[in-house]
PDB file of N, CA and C in Angstrom:
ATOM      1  N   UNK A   1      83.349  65.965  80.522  1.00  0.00           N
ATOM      2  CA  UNK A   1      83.651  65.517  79.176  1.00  0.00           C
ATOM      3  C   UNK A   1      84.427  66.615  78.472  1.00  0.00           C
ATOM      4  N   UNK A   2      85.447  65.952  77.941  1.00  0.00           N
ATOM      5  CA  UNK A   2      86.531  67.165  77.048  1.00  0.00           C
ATOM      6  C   UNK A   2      85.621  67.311  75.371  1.00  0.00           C
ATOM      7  N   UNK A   3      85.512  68.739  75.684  1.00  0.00           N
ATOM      8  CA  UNK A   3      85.098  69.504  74.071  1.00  0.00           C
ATOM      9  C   UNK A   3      85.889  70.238  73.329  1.00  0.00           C
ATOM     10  N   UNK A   4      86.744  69.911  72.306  1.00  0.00           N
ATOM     11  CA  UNK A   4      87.762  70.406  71.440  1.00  0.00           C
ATOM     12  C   UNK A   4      87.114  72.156  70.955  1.00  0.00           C
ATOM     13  N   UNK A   5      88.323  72.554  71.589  1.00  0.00           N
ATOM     14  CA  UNK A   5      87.562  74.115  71.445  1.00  0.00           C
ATOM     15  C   UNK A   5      89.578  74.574  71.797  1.00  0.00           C
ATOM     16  N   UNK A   6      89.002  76.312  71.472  1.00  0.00           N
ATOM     17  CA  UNK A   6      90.024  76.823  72.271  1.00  0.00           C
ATOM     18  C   UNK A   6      91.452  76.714  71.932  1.00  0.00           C
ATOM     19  N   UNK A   7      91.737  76.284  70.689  1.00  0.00           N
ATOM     20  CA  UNK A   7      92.815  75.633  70.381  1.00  0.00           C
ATOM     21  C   UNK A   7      93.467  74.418  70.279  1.00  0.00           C
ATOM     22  N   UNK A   8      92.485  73.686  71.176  1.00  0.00           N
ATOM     23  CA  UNK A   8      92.924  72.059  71.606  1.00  0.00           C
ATOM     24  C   UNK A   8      92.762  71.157  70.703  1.00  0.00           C
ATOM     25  N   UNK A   9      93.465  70.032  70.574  1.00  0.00           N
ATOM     26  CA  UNK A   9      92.794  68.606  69.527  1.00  0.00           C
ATOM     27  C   UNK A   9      92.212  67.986  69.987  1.00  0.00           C
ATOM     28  N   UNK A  10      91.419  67.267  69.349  1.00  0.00           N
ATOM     29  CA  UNK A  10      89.788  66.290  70.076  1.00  0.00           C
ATOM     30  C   UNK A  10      90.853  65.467  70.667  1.00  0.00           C
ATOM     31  N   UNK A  11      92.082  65.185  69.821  1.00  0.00           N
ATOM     32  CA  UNK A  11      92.817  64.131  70.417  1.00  0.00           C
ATOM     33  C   UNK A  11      94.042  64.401  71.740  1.00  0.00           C
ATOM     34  N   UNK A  12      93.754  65.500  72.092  1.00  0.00           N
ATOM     35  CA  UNK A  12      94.571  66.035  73.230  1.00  0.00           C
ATOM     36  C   UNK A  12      94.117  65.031  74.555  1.00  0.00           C
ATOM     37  N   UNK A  13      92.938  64.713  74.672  1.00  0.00           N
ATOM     38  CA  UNK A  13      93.181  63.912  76.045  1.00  0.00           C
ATOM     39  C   UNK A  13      93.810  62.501  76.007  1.00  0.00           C
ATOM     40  N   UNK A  14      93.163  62.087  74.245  1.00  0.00           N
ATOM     41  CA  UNK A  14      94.286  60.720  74.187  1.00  0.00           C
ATOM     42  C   UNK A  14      95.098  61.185  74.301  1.00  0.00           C
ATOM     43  N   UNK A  15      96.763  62.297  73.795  1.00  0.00           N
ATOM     44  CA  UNK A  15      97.885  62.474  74.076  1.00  0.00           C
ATOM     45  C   UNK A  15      98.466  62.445  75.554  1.00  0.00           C
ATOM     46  N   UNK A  16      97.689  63.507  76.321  1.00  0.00           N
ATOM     47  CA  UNK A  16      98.097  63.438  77.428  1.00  0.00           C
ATOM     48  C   UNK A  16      97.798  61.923  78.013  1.00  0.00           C
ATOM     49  N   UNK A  17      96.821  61.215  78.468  1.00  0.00           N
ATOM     50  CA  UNK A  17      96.886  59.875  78.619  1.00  0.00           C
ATOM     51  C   UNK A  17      98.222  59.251  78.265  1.00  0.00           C
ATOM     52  N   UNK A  18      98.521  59.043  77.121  1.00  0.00           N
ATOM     53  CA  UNK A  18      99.512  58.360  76.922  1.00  0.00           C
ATOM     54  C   UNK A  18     100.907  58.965  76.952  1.00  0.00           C
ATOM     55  N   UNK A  19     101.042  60.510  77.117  1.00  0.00           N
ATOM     56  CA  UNK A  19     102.301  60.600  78.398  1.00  0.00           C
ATOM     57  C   UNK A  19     102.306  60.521  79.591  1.00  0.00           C
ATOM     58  N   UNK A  20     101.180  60.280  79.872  1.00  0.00           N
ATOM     59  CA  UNK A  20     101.049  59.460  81.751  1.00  0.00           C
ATOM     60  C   UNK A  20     101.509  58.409  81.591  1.00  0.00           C
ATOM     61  N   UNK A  21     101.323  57.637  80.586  1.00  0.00           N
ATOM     62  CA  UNK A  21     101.488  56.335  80.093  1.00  0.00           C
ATOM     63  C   UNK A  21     102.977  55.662  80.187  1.00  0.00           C
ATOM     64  N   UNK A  22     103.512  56.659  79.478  1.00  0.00           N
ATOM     65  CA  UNK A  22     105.070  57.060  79.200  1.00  0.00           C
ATOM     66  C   UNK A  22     105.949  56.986  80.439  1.00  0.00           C
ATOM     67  N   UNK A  23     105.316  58.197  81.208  1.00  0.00           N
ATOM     68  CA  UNK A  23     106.016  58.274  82.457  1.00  0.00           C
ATOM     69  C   UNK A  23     106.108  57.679  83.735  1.00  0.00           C
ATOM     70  N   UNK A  24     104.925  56.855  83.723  1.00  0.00           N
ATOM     71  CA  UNK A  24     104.678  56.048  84.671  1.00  0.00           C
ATOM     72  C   UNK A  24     105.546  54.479  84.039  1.00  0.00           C
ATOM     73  N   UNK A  25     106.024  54.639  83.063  1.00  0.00           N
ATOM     74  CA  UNK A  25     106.964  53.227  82.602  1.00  0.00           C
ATOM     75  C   UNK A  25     108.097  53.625  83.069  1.00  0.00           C
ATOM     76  N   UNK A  26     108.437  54.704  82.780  1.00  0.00           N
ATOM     77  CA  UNK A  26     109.710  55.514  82.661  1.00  0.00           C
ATOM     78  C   UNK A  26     109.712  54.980  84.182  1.00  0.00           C
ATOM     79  N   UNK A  27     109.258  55.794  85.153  1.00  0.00           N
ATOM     80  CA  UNK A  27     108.954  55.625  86.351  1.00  0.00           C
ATOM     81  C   UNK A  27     109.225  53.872  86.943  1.00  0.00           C
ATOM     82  N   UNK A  28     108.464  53.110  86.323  1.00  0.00           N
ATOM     83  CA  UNK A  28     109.056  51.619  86.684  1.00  0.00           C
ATOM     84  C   UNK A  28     110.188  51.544  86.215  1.00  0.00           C
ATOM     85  N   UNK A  29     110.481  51.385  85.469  1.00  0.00           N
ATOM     86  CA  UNK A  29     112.092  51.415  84.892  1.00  0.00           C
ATOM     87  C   UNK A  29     113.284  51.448  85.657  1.00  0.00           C
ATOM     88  N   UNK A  30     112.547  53.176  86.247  1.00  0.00           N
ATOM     89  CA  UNK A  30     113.696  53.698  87.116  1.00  0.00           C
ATOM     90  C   UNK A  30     114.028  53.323  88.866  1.00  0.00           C
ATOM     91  N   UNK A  31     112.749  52.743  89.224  1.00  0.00           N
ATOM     92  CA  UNK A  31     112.392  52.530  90.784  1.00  0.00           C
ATOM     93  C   UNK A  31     111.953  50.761  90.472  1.00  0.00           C
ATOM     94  N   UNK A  32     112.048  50.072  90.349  1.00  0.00           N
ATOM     95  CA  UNK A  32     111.838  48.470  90.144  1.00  0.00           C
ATOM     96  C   UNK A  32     111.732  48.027  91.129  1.00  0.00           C
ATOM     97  N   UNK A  33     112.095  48.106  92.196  1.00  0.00           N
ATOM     98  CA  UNK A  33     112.124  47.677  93.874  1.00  0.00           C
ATOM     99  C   UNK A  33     110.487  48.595  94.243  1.00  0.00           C
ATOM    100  N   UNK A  34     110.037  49.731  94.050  1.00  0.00           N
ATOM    101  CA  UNK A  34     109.292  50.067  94.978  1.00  0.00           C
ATOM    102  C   UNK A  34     107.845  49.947  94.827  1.00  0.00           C
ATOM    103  N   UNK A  35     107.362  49.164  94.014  1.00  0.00           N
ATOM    104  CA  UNK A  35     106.444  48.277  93.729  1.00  0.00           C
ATOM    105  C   UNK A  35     106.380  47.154  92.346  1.00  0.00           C
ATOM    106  N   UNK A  36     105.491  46.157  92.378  1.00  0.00           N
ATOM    107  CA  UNK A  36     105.515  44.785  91.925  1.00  0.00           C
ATOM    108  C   UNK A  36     105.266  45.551  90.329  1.00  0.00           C
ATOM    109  N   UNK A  37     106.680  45.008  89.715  1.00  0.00           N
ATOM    110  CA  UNK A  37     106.292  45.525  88.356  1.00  0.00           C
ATOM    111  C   UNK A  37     106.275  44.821  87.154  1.00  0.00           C
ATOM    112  N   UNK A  38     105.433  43.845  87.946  1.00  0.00           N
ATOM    113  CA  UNK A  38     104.148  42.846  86.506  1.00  0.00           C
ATOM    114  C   UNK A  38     103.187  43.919  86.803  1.00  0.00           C
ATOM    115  N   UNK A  39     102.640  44.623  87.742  1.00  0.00           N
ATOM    116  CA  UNK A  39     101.877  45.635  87.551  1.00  0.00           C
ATOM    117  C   UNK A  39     101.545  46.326  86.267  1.00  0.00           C
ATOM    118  N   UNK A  40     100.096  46.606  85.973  1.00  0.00           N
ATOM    119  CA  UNK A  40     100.091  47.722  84.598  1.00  0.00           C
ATOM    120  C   UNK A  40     100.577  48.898  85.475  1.00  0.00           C
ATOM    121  N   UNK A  41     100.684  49.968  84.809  1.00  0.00           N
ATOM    122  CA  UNK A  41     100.795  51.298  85.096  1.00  0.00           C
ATOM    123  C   UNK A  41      99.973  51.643  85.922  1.00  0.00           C
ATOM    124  N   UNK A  42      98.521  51.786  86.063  1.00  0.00           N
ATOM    125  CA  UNK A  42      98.063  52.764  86.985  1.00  0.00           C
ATOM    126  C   UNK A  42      98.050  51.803  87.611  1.00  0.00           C
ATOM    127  N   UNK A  43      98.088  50.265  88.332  1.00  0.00           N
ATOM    128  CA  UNK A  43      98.385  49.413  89.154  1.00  0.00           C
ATOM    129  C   UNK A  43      99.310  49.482  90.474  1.00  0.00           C
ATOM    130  N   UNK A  44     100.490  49.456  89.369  1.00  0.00           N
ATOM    131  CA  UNK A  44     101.601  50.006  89.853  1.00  0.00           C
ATOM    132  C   UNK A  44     101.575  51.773  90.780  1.00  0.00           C
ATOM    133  N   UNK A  45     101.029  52.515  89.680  1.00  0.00           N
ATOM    134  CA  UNK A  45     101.019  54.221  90.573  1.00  0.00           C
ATOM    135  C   UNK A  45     100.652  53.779  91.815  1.00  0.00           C
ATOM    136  N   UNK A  46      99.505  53.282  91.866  1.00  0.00           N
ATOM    137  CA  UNK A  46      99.066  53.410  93.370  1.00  0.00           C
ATOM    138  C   UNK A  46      99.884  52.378  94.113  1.00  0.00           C
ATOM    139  N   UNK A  47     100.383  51.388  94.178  1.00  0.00           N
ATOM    140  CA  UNK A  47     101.050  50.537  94.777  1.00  0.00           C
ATOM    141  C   UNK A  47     102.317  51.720  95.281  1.00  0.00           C
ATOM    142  N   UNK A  48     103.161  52.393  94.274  1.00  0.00           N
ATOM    143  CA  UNK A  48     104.053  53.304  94.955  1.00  0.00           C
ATOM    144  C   UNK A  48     103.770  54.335  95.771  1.00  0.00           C
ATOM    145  N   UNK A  49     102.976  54.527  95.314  1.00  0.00           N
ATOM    146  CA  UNK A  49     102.354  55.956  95.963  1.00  0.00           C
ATOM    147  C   UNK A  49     101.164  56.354  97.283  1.00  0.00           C
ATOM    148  N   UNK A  50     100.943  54.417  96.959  1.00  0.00           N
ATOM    149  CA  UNK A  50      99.562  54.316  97.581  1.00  0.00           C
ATOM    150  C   UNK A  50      98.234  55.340  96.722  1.00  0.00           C
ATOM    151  N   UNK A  51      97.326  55.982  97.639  1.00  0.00           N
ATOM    152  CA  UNK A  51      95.807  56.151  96.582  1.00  0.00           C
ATOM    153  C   UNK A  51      96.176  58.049  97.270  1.00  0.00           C
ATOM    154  N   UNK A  52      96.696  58.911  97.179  1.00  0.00           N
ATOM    155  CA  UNK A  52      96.911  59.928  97.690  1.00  0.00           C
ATOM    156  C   UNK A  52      95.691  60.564  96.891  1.00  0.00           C
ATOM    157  N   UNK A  53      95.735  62.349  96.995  1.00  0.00           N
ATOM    158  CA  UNK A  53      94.866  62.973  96.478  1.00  0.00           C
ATOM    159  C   UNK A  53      95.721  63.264  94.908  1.00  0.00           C
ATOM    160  N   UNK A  54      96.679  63.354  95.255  1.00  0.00           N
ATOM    161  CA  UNK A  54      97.312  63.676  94.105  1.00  0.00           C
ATOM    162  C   UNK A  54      98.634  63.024  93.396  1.00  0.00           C
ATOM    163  N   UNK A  55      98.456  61.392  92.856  1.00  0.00           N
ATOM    164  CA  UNK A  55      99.193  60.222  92.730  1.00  0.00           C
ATOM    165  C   UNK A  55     100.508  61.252  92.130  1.00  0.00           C
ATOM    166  N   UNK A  56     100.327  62.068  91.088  1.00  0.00           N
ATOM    167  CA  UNK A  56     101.203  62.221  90.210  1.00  0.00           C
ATOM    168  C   UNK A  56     102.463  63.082  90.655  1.00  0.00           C
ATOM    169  N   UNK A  57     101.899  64.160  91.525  1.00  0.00           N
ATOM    170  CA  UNK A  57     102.872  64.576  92.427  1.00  0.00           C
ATOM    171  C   UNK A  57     103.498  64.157  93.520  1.00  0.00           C
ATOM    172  N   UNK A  58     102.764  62.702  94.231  1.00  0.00           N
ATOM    173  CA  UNK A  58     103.566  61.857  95.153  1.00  0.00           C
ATOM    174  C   UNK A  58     104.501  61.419  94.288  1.00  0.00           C
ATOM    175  N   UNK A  59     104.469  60.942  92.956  1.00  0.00           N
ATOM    176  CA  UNK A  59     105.361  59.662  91.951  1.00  0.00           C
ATOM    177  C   UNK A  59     106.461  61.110  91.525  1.00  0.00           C
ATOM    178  N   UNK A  60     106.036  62.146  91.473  1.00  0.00           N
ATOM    179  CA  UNK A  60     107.358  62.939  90.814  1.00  0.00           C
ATOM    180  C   UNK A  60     107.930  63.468  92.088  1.00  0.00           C
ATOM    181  N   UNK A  61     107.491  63.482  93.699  1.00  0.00           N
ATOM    182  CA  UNK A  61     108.200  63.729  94.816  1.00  0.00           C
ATOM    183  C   UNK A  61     109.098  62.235  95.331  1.00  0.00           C
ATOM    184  N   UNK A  62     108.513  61.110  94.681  1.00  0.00           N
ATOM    185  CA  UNK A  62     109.429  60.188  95.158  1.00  0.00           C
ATOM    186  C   UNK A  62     110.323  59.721  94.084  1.00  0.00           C
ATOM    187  N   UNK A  63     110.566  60.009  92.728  1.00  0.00           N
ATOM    188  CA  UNK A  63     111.708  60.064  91.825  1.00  0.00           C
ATOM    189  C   UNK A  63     112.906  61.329  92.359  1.00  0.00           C
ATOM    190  N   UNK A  64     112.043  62.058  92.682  1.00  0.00           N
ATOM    191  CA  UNK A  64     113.549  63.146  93.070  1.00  0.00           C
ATOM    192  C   UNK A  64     113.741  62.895  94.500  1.00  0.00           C
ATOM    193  N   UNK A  65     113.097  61.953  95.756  1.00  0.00           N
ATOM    194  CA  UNK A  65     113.923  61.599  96.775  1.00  0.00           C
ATOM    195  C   UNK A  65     114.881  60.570  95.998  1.00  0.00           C
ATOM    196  N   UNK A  66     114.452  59.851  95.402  1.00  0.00           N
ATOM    197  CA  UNK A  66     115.192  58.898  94.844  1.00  0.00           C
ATOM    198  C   UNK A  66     116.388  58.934  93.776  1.00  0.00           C
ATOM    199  N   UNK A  67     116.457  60.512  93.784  1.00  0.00           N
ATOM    200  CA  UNK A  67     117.687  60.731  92.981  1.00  0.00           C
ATOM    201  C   UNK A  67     117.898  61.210  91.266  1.00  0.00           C
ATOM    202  N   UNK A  68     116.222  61.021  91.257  1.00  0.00           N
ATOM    203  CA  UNK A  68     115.909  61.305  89.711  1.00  0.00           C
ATOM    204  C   UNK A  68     114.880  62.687  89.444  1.00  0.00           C
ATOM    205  N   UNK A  69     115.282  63.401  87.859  1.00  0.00           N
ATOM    206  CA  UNK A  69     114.013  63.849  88.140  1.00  0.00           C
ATOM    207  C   UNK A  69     112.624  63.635  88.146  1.00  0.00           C
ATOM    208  N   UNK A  70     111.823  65.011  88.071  1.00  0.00           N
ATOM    209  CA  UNK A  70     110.056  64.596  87.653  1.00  0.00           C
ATOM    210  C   UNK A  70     110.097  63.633  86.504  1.00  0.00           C
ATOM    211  N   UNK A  71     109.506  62.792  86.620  1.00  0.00           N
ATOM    212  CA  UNK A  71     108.824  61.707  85.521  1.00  0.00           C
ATOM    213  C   UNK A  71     107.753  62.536  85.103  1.00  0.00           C
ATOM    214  N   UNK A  72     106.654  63.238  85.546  1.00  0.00           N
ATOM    215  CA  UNK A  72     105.599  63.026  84.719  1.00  0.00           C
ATOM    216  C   UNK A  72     105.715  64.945  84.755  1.00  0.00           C
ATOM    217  N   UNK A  73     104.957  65.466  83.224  1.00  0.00           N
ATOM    218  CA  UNK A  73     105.252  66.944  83.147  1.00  0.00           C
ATOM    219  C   UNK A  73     106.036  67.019  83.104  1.00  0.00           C
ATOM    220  N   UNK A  74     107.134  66.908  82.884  1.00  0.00           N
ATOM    221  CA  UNK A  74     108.812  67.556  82.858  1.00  0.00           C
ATOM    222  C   UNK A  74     109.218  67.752  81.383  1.00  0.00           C
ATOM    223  N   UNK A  75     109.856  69.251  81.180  1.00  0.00           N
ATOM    224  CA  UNK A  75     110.437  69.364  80.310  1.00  0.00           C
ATOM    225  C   UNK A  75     111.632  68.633  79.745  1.00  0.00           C
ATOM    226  N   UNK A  76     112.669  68.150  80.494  1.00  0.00           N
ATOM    227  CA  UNK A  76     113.606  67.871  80.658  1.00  0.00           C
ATOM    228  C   UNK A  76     113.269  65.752  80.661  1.00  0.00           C
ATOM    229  N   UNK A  77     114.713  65.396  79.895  1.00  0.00           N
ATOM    230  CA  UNK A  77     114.528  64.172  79.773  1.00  0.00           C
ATOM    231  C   UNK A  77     114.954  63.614  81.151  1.00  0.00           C
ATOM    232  N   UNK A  78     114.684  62.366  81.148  1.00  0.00           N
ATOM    233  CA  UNK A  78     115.200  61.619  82.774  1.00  0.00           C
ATOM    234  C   UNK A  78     116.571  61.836  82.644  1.00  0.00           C
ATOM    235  N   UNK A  79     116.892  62.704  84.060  1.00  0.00           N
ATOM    236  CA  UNK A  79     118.547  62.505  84.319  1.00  0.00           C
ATOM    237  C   UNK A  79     118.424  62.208  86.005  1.00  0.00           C
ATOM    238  N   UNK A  80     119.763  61.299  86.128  1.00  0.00           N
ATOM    239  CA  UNK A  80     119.824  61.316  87.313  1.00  0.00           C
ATOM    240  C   UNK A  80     120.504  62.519  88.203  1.00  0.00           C
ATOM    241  N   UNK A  81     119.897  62.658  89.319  1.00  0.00           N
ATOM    242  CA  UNK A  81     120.919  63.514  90.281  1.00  0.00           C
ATOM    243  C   UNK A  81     121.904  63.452  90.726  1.00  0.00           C
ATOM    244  N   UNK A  82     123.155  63.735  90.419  1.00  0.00           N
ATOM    245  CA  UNK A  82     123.885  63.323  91.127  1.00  0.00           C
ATOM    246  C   UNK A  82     124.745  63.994  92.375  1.00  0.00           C
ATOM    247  N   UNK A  83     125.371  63.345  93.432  1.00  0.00           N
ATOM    248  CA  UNK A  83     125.812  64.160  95.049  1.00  0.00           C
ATOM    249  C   UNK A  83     126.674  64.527  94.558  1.00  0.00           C
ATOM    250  N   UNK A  84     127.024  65.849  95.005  1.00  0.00           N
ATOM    251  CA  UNK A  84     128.763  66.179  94.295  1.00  0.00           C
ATOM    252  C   UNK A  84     129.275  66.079  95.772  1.00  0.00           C
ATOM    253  N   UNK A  85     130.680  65.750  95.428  1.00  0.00           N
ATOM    254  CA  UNK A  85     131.723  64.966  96.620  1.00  0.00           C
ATOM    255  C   UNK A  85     132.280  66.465  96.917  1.00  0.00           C
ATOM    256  N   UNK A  86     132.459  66.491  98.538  1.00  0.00           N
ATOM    257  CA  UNK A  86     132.943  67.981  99.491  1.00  0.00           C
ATOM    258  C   UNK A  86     134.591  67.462  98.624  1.00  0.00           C
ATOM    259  N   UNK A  87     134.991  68.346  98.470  1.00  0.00           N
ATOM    260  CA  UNK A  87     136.580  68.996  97.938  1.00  0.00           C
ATOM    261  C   UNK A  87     137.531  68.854  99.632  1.00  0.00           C
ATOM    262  N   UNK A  88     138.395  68.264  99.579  1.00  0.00           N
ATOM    263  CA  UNK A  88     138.822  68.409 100.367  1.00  0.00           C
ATOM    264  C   UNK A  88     140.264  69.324 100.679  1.00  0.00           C
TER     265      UNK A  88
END
C-alpha cells in the first residue's frame, strides 16, 4: 500500500496509473494490427506482449522494433524512427 511521505502526493499513484493509461493508447494508436483494439488497455498490453515478467518493457521494446519510440516513461514525445537512405 502507497503512504504519501517523502515528498510524494497521495495522488501520485493515481497519476502514474493514468500515464500507463496514456501510453498504452498512445501505444494502440501506433501498432493497430498487433492486437484486437476494442481491447481496454491492460487487455490489449497483454494480448501484445503476451503476460511477460515485465509487460512494460516488452511494449516499449516492441514500439522501437517497430520504428517508434518508448511509449511508456519517456521523456520525449512519440516520434517515429526514421532509416536514413545510404548516399550514393
Amino acid at each position: 500500500m502507497f503512504v504519501a511521505g517523502d515528498g510524494l502526493s497521495a495522488y501520485y499513484p493515481k497519476q502514474l496509473e493514468l500515464q500507463l493509461y496514456r501510453s498504452i493508447q498512445n501505444a494502440k494508436a501506433l501498432l493497430p494490427d498487433v492486437a484486437d483494439p476494442t481491447l481496454g488497455p491492460w487487455q490489449w498490453l497483454y494480448g501484445a506482449v503476451g503476460k511477460p515478467t515485465a509487460p512494460i518493457l516488452r511494449l516499449n521494446l516492441l514500439c522501437l522494433r517497430c520504428g517508434f519510440n518508448a511509449v511508456v516513461c519517456c521523456r520525449a514525445s512519440i516520434l517515429a524512427i526514421l532509416q536514413k537512405k545510404a548516399r550514393d
